[in-house]
N, C-alpha and C. Protein backbone atom coordinates (compact mmCIF):
# COMPACT_ATOMS: atom_id res chain seq x y z
N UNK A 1 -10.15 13.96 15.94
CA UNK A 1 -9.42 12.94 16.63
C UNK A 1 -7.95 13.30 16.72
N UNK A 2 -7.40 12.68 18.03
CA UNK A 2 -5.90 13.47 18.05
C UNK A 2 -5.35 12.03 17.15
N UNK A 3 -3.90 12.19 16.94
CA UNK A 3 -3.35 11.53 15.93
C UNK A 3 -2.07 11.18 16.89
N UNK A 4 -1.23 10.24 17.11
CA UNK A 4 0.28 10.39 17.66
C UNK A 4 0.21 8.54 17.85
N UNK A 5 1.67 8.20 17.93
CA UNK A 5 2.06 6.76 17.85
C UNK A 5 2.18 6.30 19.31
N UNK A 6 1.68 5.38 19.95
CA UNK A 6 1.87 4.80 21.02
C UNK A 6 2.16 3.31 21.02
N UNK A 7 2.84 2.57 21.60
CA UNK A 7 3.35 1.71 21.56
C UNK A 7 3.88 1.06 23.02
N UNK A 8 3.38 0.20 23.69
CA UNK A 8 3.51 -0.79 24.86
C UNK A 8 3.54 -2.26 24.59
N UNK A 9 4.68 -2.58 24.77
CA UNK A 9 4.79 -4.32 24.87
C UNK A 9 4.47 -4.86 26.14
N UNK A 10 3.38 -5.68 25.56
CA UNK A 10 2.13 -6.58 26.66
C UNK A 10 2.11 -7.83 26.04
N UNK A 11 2.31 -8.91 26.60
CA UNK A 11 2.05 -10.37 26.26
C UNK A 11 1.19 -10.60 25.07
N UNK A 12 1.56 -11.10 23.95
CA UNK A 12 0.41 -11.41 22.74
C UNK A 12 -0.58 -11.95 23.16
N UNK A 13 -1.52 -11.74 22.59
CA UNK A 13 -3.65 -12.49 23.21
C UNK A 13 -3.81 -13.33 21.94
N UNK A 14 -4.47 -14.08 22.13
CA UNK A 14 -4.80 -15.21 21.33
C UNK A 14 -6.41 -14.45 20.80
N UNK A 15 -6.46 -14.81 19.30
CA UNK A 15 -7.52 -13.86 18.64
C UNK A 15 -8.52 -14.89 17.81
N UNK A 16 -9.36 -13.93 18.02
CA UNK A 16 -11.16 -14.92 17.40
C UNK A 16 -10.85 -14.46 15.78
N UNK A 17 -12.19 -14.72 15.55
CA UNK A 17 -12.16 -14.56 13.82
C UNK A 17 -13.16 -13.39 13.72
N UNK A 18 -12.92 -13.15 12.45
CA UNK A 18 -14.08 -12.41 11.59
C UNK A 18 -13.45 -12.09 10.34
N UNK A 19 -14.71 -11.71 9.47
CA UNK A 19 -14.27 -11.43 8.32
C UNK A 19 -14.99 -10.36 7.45
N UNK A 20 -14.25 -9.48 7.10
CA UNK A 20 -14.94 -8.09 6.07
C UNK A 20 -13.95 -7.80 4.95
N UNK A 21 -14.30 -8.08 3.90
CA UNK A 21 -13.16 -7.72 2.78
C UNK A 21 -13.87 -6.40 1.85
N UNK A 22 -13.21 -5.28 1.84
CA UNK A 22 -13.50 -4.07 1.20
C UNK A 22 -12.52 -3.68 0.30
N UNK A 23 -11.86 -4.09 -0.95
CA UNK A 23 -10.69 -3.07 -1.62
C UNK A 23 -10.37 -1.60 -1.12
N UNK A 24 -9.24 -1.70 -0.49
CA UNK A 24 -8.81 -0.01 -0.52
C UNK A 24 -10.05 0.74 0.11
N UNK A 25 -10.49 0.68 1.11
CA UNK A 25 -11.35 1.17 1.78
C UNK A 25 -12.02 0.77 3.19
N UNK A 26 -11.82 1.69 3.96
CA UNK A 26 -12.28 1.75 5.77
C UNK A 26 -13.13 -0.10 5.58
N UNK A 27 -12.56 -0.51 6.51
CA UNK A 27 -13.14 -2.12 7.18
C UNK A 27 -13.73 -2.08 8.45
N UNK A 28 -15.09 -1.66 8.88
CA UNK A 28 -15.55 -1.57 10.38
C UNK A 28 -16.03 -2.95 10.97
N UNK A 29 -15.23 -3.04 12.08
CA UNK A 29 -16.03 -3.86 12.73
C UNK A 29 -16.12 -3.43 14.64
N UNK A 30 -17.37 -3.73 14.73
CA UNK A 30 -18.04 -3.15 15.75
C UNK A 30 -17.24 -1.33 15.86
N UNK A 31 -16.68 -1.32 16.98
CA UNK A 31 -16.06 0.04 16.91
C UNK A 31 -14.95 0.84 16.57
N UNK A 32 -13.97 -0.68 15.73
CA UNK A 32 -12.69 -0.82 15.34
C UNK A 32 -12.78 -0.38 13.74
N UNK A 33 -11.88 0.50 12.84
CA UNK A 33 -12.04 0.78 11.82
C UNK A 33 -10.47 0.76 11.24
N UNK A 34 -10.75 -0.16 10.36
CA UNK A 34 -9.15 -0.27 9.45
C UNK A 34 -9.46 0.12 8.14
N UNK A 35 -8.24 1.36 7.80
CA UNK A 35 -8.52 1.93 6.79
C UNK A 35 -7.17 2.50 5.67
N UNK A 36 -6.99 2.83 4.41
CA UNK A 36 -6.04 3.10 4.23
C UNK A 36 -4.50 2.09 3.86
N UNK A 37 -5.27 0.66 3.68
CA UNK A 37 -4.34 -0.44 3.23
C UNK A 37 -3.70 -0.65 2.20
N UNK A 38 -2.33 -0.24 2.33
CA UNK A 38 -1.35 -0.67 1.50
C UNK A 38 -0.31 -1.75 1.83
N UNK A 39 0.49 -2.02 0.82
CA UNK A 39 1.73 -2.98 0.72
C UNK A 39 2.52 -2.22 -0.13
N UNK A 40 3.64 -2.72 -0.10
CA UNK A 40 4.81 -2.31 -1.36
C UNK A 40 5.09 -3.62 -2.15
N UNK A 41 4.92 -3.49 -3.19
CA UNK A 41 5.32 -4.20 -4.31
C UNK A 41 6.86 -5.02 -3.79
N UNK A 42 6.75 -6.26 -4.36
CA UNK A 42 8.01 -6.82 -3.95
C UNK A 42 8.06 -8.35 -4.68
N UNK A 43 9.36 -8.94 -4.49
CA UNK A 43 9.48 -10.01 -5.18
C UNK A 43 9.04 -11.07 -4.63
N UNK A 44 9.19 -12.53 -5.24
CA UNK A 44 8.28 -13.43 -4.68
C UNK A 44 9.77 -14.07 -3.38
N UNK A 45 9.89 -14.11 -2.13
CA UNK A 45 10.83 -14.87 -1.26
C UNK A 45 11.00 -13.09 -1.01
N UNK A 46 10.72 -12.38 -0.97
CA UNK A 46 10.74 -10.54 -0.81
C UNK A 46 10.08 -10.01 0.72
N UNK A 47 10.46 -9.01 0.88
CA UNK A 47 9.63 -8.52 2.62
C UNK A 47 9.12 -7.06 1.86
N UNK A 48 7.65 -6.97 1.99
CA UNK A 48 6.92 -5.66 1.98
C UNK A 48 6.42 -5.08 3.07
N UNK A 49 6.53 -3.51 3.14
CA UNK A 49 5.79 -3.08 4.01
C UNK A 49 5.05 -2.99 3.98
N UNK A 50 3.90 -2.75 5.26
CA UNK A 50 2.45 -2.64 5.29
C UNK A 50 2.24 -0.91 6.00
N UNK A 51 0.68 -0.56 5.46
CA UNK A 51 1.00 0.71 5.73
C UNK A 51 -0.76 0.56 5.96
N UNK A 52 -1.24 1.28 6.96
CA UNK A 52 -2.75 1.34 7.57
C UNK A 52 -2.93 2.26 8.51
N UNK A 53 -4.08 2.25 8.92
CA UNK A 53 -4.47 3.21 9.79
C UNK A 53 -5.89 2.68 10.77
N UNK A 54 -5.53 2.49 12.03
CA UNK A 54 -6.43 1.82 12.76
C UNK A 54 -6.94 2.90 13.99
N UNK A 55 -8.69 3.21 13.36
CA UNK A 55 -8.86 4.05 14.59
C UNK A 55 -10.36 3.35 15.74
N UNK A 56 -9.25 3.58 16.71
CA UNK A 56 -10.18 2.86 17.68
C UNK A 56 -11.54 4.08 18.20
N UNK A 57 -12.58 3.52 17.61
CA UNK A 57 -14.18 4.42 18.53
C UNK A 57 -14.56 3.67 19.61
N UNK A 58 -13.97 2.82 20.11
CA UNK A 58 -14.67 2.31 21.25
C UNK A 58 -14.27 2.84 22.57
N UNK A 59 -15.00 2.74 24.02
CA UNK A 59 -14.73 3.28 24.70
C UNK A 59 -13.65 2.82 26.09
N UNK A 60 -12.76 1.85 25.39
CA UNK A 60 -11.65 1.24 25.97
C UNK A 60 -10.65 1.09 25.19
N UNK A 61 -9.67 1.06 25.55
CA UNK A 61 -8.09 0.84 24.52
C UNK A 61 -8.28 -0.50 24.07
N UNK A 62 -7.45 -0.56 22.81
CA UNK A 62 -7.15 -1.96 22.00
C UNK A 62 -6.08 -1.97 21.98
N UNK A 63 -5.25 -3.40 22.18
CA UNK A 63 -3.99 -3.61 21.82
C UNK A 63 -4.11 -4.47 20.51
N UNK A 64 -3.18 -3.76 19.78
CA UNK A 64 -2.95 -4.26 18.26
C UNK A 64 -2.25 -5.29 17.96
N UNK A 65 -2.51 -6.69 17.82
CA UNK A 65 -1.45 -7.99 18.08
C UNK A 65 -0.93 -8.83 16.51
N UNK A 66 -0.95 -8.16 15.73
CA UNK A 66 -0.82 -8.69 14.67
C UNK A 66 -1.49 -7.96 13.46
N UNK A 67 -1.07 -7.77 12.12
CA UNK A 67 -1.57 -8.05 10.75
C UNK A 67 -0.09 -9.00 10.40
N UNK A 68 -1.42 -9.81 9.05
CA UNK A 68 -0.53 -10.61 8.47
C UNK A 68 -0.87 -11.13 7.33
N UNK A 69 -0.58 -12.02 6.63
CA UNK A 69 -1.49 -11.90 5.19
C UNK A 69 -1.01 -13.75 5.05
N UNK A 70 -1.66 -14.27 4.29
CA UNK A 70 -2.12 -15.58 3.64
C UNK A 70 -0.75 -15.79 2.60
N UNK A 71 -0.23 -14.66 2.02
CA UNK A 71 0.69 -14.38 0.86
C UNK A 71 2.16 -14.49 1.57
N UNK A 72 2.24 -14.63 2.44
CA UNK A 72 3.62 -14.14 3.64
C UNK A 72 4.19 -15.43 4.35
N UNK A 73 5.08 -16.24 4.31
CA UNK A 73 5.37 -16.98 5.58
C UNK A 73 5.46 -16.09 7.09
N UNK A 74 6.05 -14.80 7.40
CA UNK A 74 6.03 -14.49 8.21
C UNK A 74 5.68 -13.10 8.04
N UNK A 75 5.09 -12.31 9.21
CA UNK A 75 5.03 -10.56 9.63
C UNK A 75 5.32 -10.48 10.78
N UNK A 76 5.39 -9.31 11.05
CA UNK A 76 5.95 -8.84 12.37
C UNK A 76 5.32 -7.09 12.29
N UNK A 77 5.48 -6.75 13.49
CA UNK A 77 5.23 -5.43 13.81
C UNK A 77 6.15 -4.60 14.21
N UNK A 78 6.74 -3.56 14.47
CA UNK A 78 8.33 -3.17 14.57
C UNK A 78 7.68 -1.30 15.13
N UNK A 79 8.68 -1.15 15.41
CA UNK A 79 9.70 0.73 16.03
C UNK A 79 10.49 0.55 14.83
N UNK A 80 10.33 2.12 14.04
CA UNK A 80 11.69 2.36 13.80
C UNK A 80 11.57 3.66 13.27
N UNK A 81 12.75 4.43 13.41
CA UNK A 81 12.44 5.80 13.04
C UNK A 81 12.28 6.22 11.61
N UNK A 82 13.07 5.45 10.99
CA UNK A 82 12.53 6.19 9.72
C UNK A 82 13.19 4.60 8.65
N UNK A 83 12.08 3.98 7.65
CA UNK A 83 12.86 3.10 7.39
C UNK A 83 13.64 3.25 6.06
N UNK A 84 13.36 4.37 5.68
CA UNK A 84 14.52 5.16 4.17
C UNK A 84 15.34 5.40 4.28
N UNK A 85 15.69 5.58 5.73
CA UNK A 85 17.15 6.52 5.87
C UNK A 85 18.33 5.40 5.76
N UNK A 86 18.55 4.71 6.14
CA UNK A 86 18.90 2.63 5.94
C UNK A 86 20.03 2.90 6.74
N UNK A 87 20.21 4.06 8.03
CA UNK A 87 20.54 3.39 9.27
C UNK A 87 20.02 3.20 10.24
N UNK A 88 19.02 2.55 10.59
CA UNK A 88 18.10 2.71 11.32
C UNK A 88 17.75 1.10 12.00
N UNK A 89 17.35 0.84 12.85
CA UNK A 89 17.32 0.00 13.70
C UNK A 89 16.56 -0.29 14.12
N UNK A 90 15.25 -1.39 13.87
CA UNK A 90 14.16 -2.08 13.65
C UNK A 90 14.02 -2.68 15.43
N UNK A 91 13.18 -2.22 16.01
CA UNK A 91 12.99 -3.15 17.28
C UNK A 91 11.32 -3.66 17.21
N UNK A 92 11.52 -5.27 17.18
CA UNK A 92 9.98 -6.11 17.03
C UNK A 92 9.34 -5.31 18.24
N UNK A 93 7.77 -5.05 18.09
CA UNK A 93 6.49 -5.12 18.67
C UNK A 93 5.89 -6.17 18.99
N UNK A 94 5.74 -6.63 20.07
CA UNK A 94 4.19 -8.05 20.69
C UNK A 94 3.45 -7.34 20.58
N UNK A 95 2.70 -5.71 20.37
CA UNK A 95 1.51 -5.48 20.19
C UNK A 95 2.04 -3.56 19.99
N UNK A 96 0.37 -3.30 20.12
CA UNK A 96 0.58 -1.72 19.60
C UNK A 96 -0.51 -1.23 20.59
N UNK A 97 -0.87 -0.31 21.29
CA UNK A 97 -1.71 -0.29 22.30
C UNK A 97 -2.41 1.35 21.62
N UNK A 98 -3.61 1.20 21.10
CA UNK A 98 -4.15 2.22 20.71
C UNK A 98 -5.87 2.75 21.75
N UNK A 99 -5.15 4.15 22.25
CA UNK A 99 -6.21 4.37 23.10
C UNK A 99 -7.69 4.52 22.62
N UNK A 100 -9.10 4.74 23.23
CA UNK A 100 -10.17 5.31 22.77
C UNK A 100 -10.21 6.58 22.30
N UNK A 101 -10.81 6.42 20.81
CA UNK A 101 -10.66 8.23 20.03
C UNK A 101 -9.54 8.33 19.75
N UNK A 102 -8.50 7.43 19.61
CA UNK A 102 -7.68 7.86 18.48
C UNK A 102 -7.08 6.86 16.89
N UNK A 103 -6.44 7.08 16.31
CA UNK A 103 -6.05 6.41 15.42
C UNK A 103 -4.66 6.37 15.28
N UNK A 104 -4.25 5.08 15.18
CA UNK A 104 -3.15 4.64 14.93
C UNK A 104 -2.49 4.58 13.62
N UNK A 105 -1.75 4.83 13.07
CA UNK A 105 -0.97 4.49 11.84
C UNK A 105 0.31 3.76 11.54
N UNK A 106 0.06 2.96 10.87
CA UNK A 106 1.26 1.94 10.68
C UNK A 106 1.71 2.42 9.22
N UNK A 107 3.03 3.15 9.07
CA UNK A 107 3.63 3.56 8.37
C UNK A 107 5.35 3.40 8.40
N UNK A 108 6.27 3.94 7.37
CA UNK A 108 7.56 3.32 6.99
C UNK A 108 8.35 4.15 8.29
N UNK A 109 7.70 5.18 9.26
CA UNK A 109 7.96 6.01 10.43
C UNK A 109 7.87 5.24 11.51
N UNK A 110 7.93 4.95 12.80
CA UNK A 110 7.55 4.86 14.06
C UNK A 110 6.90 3.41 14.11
N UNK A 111 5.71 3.05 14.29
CA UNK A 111 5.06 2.10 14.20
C UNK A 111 4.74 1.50 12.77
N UNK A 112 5.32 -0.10 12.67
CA UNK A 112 5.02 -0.27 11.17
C UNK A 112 5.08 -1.61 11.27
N UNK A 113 4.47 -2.56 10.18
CA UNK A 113 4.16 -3.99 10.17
C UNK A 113 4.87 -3.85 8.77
N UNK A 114 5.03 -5.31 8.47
CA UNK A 114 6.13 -5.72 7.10
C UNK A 114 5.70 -7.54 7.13
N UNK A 115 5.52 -8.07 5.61
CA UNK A 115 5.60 -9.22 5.81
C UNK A 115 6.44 -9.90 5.00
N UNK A 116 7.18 -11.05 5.11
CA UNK A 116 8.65 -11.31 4.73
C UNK A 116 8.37 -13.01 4.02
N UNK A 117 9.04 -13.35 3.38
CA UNK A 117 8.88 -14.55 2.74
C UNK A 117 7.50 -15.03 1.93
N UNK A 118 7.81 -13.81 1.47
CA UNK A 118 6.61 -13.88 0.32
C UNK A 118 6.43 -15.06 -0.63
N UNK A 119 5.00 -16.05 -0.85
CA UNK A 119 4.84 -16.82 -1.65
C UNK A 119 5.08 -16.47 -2.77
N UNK A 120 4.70 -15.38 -3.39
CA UNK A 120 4.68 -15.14 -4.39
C UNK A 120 4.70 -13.21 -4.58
N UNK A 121 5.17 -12.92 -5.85
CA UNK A 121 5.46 -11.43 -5.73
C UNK A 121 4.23 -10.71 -5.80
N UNK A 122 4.50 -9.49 -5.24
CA UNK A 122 3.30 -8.43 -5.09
C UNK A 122 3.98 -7.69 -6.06
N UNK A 123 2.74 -7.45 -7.28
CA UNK A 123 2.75 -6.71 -8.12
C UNK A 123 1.95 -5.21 -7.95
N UNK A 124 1.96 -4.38 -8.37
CA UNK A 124 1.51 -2.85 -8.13
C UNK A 124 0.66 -2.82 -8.98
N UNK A 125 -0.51 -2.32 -8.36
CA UNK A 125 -2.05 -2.63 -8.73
C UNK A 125 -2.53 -3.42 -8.36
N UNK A 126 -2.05 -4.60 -7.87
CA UNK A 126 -2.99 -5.73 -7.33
C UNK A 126 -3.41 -5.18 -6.03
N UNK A 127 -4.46 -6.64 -5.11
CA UNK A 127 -4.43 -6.48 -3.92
C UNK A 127 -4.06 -7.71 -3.58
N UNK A 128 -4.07 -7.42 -2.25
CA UNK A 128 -3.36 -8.52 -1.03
C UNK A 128 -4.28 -8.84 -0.30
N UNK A 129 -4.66 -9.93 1.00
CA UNK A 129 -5.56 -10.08 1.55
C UNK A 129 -4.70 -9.83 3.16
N UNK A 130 -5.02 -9.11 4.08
CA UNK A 130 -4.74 -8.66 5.21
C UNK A 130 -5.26 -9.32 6.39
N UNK A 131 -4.88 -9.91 7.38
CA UNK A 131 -5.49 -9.94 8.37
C UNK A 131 -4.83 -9.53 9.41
N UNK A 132 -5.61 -8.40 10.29
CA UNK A 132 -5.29 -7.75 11.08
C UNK A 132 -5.94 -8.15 12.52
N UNK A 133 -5.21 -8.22 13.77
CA UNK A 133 -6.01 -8.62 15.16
C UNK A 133 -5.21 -7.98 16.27
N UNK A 134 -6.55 -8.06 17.23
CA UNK A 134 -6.64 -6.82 18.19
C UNK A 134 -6.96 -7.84 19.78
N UNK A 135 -6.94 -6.92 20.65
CA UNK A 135 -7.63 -7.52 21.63
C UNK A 135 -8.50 -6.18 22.51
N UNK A 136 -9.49 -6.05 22.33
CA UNK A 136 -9.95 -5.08 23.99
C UNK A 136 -9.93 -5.57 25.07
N UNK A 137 -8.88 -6.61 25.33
CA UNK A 137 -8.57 -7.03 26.94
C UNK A 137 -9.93 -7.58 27.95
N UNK A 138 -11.02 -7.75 26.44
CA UNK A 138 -11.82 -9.10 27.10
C UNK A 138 -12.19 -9.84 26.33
N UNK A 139 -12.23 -9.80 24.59
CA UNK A 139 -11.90 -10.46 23.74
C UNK A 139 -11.14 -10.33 22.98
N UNK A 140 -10.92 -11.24 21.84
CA UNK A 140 -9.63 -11.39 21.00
C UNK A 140 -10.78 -10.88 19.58
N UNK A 141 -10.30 -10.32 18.51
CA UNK A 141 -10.78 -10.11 17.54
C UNK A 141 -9.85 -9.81 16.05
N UNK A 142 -10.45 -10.46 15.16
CA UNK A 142 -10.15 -9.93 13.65
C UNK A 142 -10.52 -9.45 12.60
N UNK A 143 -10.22 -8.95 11.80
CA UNK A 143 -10.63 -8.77 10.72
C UNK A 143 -9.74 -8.85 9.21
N UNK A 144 -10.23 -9.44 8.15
CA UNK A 144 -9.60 -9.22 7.18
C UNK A 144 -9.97 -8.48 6.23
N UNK A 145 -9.25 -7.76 5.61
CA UNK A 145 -9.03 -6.71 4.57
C UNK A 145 -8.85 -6.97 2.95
N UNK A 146 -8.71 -5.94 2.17
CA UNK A 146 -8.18 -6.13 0.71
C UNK A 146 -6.97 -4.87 1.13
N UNK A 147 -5.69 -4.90 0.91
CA UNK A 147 -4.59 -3.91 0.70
C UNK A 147 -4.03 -4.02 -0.52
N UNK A 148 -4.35 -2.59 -1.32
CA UNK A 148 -3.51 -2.19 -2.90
C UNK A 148 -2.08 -2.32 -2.64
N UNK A 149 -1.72 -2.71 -3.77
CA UNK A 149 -0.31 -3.21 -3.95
C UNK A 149 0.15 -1.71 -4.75
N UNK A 150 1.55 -1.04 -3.87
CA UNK A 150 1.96 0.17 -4.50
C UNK A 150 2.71 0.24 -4.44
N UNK A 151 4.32 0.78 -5.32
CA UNK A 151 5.26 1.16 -5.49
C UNK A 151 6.15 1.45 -3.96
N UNK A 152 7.15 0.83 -4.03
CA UNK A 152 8.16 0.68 -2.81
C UNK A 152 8.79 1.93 -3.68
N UNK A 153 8.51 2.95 -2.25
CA UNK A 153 9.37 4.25 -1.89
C UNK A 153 11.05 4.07 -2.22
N UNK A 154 11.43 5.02 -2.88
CA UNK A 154 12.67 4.77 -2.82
C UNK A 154 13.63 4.76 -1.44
N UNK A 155 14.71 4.20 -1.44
CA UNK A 155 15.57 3.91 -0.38
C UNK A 155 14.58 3.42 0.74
N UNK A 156 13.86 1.80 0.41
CA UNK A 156 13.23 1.41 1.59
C UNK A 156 14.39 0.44 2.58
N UNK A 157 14.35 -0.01 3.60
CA UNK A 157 15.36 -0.63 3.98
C UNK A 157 14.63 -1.49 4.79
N UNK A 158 14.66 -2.72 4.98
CA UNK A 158 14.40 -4.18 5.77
C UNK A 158 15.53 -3.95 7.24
N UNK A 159 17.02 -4.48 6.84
CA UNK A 159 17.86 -5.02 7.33
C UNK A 159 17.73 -5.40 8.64
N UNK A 160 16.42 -6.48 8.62
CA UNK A 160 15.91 -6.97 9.60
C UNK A 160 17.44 -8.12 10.54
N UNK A 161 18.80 -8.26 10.01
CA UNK A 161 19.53 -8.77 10.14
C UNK A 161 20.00 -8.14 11.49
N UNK A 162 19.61 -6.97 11.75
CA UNK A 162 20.26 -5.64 12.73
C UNK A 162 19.31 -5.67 14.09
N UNK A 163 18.43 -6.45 13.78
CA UNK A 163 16.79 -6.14 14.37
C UNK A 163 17.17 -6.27 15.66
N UNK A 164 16.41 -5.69 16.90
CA UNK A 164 16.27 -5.93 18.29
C UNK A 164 14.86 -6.84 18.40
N UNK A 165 15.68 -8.08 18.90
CA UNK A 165 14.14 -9.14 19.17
C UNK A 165 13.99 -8.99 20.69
N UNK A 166 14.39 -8.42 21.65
CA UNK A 166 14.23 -8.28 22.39
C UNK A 166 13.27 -8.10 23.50
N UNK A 167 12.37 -8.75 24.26
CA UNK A 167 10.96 -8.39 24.60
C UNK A 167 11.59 -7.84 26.14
């Protein structure tokens, strides 16, 4: 499978349900596969990143409209080039557009989700409960996850204060 980040802002889709919870391990549903779920450890009122890998087998593109978690008042999906380097400049995502046969990755690089106003702190070793949603542009779909709780990389940077909300 080829590997590379794509990213198109398209109007958010309103999403159905489902549910698959697996610890730390690939979540299939129908031809959609989420795999590779992490968070970073963080305090409780704290913003963690989220880090996954979504590869689409089906034989039409998915747009990616959300993960978000139960633990979070808010997430978001974001651009940014690198979020260690801490000058860097966060522009929000309405979605993530991942073609057929490939996989997407949401990492602290390029395409990345984060959730902010944490109920309570994420400790390292735990898990988190994820819900992630998609659309193939004739239904809306979800799924929820288990994501391990792991050590925030040094020099991570938020400064969502800088952010481009811009659609």
């Amino acid at each position: 499978m080829r590997r590379f980040p794509v990213a198109v802002a398209l109007a958010a889709l309103a999403v159905g349900s489902g549910f698959v919870t697996r610890p730390v391990s690939a979540a299939p549903t129908g031809k959609v596969v989420v795999s590779h779920a992490t968070v970073t450890a963080a305090p409780a009122n704290g913003e963690s990143a989220v880090m996954l890998s979504i590869t689409n087998n089906s034989k039409g593109p998915i747009s990616l409209t959300s993960v978000s978690s139960p633990v979070s008042g808010m997430s978001m999906m974001y651009f940014d080039q690198n979020m260690r380097q801490g000058d860097h400049a966060m522009a929000w995502l309405t979605n993530i557009l991942v073609q057929p046969g490939h996989v997407q990755k949401l990492a602290l690089r390029y395409q990345g989700a984060m959730l902010s106003e944490l109920h309570s702190a994420l400790v390292k070793g735990s898990t988190v409960r994820l819900v992630v949603k998609w659309s193939d542009f004739q239904s809306a779909r979800s799924l929820t996850i288990e994501a391990r709780v792991v050590a925030a990389p040094k020099g991570l940077h938020f400064h969502t204060s800088a952010m481009n909300m811009q659609m």
